[in-house]
PDB file of N, CA and C in Angstrom:
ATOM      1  N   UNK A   1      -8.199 -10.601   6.176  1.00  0.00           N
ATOM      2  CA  UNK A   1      -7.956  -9.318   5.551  1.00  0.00           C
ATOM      3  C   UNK A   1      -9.312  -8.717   5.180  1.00  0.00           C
ATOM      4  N   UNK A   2      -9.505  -7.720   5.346  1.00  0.00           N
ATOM      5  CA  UNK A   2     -10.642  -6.950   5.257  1.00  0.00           C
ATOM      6  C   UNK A   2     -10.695  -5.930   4.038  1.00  0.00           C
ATOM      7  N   UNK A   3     -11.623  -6.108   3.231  1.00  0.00           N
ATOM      8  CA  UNK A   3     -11.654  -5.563   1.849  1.00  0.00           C
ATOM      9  C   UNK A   3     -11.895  -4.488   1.979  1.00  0.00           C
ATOM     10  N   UNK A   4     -12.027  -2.963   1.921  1.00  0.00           N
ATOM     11  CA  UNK A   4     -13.155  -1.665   2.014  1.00  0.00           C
ATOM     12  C   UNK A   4     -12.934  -0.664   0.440  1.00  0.00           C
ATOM     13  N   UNK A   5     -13.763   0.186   0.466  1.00  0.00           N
ATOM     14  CA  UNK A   5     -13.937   1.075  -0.462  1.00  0.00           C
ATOM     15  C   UNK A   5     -12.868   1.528  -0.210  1.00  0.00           C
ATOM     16  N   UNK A   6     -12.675   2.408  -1.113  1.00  0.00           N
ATOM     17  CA  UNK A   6     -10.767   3.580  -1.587  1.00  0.00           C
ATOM     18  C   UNK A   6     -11.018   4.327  -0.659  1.00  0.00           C
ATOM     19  N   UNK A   7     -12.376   5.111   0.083  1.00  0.00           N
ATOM     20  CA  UNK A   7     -12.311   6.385   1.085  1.00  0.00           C
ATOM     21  C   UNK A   7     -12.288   6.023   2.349  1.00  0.00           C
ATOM     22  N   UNK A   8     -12.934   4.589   2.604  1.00  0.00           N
ATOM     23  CA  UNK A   8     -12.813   4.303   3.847  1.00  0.00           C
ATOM     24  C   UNK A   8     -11.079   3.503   4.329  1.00  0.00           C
ATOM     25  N   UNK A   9     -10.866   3.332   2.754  1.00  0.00           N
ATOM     26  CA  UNK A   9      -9.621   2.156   3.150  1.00  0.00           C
ATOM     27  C   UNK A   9      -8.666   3.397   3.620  1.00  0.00           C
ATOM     28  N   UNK A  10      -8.424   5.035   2.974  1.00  0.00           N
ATOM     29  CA  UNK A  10      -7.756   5.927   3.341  1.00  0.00           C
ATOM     30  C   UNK A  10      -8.177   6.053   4.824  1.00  0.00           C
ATOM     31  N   UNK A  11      -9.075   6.163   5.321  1.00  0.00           N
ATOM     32  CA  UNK A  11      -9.474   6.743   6.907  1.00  0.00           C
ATOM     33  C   UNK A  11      -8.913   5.402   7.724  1.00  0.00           C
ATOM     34  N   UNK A  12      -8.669   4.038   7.579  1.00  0.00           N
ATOM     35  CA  UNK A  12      -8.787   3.070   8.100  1.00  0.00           C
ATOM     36  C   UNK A  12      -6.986   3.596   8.040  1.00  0.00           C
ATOM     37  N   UNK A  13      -6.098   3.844   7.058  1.00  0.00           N
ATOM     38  CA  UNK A  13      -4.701   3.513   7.005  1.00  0.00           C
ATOM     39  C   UNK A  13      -4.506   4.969   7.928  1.00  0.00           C
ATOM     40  N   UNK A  14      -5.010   6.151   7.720  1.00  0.00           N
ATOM     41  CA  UNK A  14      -4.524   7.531   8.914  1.00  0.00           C
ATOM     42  C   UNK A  14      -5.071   6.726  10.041  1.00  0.00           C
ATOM     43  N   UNK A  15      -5.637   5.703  10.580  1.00  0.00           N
ATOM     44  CA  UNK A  15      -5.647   5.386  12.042  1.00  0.00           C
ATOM     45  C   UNK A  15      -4.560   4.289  12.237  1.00  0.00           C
ATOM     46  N   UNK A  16      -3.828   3.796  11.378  1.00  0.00           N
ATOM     47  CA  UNK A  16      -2.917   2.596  11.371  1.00  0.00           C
ATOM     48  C   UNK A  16      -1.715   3.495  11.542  1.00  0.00           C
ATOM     49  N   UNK A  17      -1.496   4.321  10.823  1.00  0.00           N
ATOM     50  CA  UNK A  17      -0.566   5.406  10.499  1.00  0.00           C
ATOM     51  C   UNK A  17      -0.146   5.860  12.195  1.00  0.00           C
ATOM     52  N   UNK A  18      -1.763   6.486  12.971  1.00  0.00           N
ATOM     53  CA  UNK A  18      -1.588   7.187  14.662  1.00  0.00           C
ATOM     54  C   UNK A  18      -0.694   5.625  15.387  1.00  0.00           C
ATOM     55  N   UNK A  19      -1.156   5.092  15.273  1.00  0.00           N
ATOM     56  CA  UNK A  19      -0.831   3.789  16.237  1.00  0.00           C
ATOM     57  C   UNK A  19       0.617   3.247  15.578  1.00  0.00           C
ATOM     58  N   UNK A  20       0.927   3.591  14.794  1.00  0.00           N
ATOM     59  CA  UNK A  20       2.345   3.314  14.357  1.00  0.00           C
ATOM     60  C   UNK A  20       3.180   4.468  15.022  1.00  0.00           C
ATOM     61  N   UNK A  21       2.754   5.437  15.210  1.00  0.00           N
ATOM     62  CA  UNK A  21       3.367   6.436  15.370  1.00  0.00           C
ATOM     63  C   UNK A  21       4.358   6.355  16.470  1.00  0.00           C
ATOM     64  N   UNK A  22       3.767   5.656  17.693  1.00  0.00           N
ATOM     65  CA  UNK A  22       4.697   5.502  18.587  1.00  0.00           C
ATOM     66  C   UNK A  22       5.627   3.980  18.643  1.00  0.00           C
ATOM     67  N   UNK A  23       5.027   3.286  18.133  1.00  0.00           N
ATOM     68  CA  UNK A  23       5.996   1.931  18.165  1.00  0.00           C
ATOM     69  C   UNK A  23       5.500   0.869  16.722  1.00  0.00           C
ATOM     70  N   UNK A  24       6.431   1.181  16.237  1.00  0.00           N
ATOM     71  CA  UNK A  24       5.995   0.055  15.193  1.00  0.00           C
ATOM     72  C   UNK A  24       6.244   0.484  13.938  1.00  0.00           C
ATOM     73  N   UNK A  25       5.881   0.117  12.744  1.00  0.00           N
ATOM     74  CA  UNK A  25       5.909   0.464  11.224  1.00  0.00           C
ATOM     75  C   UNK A  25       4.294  -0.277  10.296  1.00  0.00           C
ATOM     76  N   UNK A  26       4.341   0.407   9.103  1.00  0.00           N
ATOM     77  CA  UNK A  26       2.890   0.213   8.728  1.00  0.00           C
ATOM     78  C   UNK A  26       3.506  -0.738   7.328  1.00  0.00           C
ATOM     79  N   UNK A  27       3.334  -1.616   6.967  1.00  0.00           N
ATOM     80  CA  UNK A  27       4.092  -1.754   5.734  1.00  0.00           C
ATOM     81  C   UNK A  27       2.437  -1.888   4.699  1.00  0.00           C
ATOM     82  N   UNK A  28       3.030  -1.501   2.978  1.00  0.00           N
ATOM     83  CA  UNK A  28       1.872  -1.692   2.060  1.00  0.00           C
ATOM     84  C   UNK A  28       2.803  -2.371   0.948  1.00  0.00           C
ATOM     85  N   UNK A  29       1.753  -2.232   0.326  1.00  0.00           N
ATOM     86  CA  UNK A  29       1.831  -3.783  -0.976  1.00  0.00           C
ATOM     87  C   UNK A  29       0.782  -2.915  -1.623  1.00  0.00           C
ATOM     88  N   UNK A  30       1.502  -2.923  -3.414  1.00  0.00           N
ATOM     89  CA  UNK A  30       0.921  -2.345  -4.386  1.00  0.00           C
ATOM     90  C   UNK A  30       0.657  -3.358  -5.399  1.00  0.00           C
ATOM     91  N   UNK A  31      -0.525  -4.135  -6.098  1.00  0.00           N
ATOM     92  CA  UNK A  31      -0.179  -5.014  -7.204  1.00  0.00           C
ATOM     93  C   UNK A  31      -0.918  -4.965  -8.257  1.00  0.00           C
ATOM     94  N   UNK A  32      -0.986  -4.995  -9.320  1.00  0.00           N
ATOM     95  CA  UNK A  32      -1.887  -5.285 -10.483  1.00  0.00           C
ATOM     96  C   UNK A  32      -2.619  -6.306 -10.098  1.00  0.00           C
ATOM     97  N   UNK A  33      -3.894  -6.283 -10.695  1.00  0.00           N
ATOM     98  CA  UNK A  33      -5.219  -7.197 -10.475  1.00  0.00           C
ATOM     99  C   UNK A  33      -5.753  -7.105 -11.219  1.00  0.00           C
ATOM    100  N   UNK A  34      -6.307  -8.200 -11.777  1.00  0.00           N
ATOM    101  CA  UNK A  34      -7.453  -8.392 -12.921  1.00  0.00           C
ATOM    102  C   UNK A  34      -8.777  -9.350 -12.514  1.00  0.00           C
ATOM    103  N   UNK A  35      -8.599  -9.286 -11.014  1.00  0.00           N
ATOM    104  CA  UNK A  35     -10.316  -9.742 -10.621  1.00  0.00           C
ATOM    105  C   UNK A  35     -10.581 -10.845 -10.493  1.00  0.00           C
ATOM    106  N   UNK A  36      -9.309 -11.954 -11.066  1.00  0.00           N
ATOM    107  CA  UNK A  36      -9.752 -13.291 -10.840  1.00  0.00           C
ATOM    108  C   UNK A  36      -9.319 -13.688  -9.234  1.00  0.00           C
ATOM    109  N   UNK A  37      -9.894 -14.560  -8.951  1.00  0.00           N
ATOM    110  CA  UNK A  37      -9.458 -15.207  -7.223  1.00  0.00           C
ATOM    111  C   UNK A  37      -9.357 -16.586  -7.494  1.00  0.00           C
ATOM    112  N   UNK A  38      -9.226 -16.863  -8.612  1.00  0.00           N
ATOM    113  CA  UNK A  38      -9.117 -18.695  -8.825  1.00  0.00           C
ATOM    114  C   UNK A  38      -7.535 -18.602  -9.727  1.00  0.00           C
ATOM    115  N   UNK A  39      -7.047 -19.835  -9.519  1.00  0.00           N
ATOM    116  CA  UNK A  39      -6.006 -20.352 -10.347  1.00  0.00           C
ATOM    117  C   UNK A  39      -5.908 -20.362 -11.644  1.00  0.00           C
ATOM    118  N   UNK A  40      -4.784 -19.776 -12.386  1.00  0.00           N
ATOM    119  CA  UNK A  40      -4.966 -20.354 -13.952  1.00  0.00           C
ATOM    120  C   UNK A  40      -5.456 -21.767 -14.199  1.00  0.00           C
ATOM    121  N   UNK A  41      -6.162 -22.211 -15.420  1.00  0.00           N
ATOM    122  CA  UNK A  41      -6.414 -23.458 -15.293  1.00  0.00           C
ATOM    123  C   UNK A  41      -5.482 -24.195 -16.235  1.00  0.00           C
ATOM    124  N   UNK A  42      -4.913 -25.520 -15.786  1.00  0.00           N
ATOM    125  CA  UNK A  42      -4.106 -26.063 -16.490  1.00  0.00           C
ATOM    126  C   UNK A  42      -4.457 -26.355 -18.001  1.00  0.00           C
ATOM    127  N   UNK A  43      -3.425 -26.928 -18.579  1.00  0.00           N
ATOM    128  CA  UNK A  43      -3.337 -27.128 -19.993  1.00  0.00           C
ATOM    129  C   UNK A  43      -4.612 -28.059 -20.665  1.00  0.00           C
ATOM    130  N   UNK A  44      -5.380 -27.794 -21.303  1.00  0.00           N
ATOM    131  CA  UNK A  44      -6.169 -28.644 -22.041  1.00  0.00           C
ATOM    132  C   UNK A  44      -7.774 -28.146 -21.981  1.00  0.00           C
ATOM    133  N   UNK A  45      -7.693 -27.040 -20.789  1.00  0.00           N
ATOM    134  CA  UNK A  45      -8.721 -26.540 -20.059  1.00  0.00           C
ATOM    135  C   UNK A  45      -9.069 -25.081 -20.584  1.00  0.00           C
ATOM    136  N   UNK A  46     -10.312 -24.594 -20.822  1.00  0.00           N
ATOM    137  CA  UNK A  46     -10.318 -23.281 -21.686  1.00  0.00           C
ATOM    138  C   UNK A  46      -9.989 -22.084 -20.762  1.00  0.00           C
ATOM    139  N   UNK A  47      -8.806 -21.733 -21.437  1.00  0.00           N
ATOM    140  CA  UNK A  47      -8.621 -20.354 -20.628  1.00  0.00           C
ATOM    141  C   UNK A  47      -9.247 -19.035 -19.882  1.00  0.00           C
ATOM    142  N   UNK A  48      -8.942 -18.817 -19.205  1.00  0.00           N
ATOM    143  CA  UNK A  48      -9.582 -17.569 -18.539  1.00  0.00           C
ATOM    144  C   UNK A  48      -9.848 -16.225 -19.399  1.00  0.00           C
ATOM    145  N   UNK A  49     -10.504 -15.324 -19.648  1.00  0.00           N
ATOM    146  CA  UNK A  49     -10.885 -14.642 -20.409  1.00  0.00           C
ATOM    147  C   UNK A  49     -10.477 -13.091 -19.890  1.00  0.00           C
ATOM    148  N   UNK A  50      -9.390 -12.516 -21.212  1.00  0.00           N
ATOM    149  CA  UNK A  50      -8.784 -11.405 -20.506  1.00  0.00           C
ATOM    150  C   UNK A  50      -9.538 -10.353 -19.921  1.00  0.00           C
ATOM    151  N   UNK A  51      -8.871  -9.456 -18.635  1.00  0.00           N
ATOM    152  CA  UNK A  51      -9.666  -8.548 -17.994  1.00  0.00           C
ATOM    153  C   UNK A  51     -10.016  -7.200 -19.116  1.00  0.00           C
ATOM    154  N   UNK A  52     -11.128  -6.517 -18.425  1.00  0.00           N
ATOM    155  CA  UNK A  52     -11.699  -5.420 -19.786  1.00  0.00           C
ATOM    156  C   UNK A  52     -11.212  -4.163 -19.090  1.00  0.00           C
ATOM    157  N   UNK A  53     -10.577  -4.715 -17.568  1.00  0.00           N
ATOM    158  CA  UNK A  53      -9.968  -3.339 -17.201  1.00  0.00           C
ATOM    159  C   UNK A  53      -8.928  -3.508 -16.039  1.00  0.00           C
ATOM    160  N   UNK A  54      -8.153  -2.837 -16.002  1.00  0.00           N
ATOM    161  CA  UNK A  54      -6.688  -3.218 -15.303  1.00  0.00           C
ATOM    162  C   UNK A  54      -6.906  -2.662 -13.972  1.00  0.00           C
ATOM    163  N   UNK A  55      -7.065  -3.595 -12.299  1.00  0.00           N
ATOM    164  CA  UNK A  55      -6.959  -2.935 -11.453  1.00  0.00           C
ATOM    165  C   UNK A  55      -5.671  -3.059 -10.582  1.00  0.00           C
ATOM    166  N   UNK A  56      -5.846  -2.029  -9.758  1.00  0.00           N
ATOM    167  CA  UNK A  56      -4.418  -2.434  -8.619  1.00  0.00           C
ATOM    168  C   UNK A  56      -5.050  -2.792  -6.939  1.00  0.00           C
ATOM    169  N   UNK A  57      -4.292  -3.383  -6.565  1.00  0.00           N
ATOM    170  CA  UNK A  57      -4.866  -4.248  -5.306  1.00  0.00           C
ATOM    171  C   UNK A  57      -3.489  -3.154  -4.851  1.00  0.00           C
ATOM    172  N   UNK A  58      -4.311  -2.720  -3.614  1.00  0.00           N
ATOM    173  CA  UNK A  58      -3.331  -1.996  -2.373  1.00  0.00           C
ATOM    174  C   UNK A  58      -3.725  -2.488  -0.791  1.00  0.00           C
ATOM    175  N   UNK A  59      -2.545  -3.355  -0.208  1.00  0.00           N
ATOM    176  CA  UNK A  59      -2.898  -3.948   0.786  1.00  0.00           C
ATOM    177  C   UNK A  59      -1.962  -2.995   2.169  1.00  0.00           C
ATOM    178  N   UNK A  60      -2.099  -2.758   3.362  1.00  0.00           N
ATOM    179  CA  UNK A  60      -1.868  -2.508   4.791  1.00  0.00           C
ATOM    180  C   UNK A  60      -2.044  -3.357   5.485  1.00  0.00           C
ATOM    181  N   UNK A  61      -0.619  -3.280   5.906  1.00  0.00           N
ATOM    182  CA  UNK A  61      -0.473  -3.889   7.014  1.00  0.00           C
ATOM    183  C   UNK A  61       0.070  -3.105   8.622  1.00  0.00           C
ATOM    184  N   UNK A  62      -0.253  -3.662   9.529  1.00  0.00           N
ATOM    185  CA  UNK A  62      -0.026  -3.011  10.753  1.00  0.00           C
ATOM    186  C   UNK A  62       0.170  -4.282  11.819  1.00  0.00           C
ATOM    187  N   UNK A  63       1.090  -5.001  12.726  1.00  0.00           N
ATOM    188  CA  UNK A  63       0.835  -6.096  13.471  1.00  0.00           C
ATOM    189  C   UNK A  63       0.144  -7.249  12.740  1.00  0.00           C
ATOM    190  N   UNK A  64      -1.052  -7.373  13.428  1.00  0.00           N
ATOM    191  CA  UNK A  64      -1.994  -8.281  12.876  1.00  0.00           C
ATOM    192  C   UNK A  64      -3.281  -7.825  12.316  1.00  0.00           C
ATOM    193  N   UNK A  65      -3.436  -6.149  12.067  1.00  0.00           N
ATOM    194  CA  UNK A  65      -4.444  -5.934  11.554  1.00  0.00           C
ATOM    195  C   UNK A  65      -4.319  -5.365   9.829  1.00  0.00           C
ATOM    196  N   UNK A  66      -4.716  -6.042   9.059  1.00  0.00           N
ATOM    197  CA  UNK A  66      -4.499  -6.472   7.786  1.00  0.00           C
ATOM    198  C   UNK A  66      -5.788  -5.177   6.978  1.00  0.00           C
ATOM    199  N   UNK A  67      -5.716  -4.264   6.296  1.00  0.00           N
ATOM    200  CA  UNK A  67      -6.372  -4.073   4.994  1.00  0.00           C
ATOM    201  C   UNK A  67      -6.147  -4.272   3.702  1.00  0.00           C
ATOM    202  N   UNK A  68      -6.935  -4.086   3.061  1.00  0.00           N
ATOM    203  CA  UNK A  68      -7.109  -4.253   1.434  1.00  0.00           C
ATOM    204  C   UNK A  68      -7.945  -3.383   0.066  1.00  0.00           C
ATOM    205  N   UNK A  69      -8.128  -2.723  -0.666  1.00  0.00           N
ATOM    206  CA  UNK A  69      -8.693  -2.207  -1.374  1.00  0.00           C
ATOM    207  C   UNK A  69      -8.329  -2.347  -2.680  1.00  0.00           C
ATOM    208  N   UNK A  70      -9.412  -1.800  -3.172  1.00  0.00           N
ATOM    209  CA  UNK A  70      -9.507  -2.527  -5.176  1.00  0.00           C
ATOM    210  C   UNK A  70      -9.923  -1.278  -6.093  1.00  0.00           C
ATOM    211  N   UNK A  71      -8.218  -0.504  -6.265  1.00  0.00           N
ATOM    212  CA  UNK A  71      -8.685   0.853  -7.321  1.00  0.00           C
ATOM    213  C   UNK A  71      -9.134   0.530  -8.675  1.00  0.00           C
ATOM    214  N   UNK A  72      -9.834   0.807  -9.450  1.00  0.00           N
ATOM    215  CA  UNK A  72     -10.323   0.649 -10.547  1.00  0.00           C
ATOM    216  C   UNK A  72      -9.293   1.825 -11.741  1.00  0.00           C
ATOM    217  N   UNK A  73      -9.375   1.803 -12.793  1.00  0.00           N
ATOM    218  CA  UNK A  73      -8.124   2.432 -13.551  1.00  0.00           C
ATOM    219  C   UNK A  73      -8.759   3.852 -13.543  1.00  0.00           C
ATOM    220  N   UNK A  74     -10.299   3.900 -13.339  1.00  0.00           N
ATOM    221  CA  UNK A  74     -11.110   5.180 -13.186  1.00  0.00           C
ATOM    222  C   UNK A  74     -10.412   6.238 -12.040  1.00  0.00           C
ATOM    223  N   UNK A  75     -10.338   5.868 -11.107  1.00  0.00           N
ATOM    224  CA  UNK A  75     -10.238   6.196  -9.976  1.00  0.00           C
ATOM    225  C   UNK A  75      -8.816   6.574  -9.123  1.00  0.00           C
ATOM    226  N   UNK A  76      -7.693   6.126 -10.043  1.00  0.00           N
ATOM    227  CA  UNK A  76      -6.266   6.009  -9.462  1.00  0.00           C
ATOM    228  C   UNK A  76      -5.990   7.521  -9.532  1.00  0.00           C
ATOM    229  N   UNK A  77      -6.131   8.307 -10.656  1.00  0.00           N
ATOM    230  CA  UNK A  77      -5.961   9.329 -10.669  1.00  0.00           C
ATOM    231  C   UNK A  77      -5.524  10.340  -8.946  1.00  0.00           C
ATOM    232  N   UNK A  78      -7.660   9.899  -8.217  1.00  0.00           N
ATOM    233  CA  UNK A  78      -7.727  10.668  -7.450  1.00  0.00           C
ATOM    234  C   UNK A  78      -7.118   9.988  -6.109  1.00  0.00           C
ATOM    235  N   UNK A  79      -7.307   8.433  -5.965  1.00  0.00           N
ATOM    236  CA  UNK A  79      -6.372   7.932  -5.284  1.00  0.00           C
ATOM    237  C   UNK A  79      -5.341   8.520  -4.697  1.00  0.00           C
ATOM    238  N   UNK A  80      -4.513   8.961  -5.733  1.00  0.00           N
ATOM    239  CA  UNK A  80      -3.144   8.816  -5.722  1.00  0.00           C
ATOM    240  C   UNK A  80      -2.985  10.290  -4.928  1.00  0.00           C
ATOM    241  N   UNK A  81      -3.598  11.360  -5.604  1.00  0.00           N
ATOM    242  CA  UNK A  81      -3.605  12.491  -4.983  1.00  0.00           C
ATOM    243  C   UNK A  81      -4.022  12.392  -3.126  1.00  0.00           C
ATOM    244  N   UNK A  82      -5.224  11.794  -3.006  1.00  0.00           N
ATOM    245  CA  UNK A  82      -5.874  11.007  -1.545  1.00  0.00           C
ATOM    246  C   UNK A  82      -4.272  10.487  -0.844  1.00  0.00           C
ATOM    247  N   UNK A  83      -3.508   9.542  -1.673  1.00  0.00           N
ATOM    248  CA  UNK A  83      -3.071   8.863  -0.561  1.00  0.00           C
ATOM    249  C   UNK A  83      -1.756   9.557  -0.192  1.00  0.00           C
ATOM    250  N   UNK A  84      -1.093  10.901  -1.335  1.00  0.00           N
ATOM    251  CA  UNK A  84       0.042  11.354  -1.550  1.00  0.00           C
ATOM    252  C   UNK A  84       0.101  12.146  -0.391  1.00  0.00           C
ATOM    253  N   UNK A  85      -1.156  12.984   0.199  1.00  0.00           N
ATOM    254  CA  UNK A  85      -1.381  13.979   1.131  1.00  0.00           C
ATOM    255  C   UNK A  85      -1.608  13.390   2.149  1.00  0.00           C
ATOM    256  N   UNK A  86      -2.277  12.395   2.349  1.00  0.00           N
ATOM    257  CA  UNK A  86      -1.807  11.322   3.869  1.00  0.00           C
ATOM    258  C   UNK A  86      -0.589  11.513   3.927  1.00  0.00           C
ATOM    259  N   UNK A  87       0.156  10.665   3.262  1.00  0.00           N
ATOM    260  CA  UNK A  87       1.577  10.248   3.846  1.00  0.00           C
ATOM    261  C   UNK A  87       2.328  11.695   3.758  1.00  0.00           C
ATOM    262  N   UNK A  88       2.288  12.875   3.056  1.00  0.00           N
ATOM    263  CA  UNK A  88       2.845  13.943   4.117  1.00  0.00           C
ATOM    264  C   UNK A  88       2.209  14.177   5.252  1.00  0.00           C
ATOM    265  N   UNK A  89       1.131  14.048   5.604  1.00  0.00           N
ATOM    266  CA  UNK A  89       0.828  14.834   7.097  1.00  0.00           C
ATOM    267  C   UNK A  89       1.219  13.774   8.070  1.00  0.00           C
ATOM    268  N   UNK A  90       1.442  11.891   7.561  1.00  0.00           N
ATOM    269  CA  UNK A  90       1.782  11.318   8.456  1.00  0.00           C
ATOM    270  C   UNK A  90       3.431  11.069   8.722  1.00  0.00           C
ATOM    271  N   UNK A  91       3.977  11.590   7.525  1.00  0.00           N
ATOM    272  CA  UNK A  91       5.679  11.243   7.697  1.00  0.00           C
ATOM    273  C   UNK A  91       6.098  11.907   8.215  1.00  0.00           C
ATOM    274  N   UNK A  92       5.867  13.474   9.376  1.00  0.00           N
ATOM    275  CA  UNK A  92       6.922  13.746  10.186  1.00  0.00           C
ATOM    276  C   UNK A  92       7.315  13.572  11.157  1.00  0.00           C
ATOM    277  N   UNK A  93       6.990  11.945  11.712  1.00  0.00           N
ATOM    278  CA  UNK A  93       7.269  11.160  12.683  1.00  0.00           C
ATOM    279  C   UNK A  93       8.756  10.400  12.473  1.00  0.00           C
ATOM    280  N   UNK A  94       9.269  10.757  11.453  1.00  0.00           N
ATOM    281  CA  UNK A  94      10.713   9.574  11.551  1.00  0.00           C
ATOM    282  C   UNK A  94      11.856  10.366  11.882  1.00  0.00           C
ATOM    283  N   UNK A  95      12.473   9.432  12.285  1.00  0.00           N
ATOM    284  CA  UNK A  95      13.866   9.631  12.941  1.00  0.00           C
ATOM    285  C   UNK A  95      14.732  10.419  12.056  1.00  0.00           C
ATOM    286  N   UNK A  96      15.786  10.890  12.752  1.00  0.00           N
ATOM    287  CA  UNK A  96      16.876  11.675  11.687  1.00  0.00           C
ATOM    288  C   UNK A  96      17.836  10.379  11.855  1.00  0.00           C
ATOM    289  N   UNK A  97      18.718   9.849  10.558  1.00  0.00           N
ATOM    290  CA  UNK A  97      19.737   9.123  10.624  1.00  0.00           C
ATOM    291  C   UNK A  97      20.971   9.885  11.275  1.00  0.00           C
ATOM    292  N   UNK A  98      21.710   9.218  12.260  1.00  0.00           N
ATOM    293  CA  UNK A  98      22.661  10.023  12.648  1.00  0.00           C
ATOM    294  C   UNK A  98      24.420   9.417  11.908  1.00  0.00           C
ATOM    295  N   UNK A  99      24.927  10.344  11.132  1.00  0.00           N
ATOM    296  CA  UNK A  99      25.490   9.554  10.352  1.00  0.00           C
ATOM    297  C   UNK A  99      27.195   9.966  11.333  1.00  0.00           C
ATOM    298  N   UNK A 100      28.208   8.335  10.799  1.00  0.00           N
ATOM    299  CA  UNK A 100      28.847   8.367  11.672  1.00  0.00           C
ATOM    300  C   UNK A 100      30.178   9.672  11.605  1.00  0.00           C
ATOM    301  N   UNK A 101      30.872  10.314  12.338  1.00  0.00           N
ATOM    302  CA  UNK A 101      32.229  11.043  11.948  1.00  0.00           C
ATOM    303  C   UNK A 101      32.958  10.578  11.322  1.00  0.00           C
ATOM    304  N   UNK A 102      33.495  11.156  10.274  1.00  0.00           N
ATOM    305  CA  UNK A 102      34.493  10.836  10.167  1.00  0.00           C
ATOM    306  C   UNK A 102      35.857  11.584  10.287  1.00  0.00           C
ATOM    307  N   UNK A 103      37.089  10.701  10.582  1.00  0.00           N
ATOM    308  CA  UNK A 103      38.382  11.999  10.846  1.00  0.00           C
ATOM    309  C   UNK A 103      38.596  12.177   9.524  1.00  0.00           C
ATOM    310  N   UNK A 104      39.540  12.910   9.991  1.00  0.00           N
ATOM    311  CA  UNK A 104      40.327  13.426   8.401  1.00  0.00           C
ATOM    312  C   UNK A 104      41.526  13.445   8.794  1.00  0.00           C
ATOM    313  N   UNK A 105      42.494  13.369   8.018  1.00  0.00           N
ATOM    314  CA  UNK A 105      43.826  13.392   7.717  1.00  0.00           C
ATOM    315  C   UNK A 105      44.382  14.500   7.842  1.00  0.00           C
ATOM    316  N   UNK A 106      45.233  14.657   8.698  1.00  0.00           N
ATOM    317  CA  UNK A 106      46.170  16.006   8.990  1.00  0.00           C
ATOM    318  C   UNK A 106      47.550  16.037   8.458  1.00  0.00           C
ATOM    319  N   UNK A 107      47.863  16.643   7.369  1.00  0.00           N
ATOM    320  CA  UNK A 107      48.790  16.239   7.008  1.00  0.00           C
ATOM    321  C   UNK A 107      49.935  17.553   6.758  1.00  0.00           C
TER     322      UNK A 107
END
């Protein structure tokens, strides 16, 4: 999985986004993060020391090509605006559900 900055990780997901377009789906993963990459440590052992700032880990996926990025609580703001306007210019690729008839009763 490949880590990148918030602007490049946006340019990296509109090219995951083209290549989905014709066959496939992009899936993401949103999570809280606080920076550690090691295990809690068991009982008896001095605890880990709380984070001084709350991040979110946003991961892409596509096949087998995997991203990752690390918003800071600074930054979600504009994120969010960044990633809201992607996904309209990339969602008018989906299907219409075709829903089934139904009869009705003649009575």
């Amino acid at each position: 999985m490949v880590l990148l900055e918030n602007d490049s990780f946006l340019s990296e997901l509109t090219k995951l986004f083209q290549k989905a377009r014709l066959d496939g789906s992009v899936s993401m993963t949103f999570k809280r993060y606080d920076g550690y990459n090691r295990p809690i440590p068991r009982e008896g052992r001095p605890p880990l020391a709380e984070p001084t700032e709350h991040m979110c880990l946003v991961r892409a996926k596509f096949r087998s090509k995997k991203i990752a990025t690390v918003i800071h609580q600074k930054d979600v703001n504009k994120f969010q605006v960044a990633y809201s306007s992607l996904l309209k210019g990339n969602l008018d690729g989906l299907k219409k559900l075709k829903k089934p008839k139904t009869k009705t009763k003649a009575e």
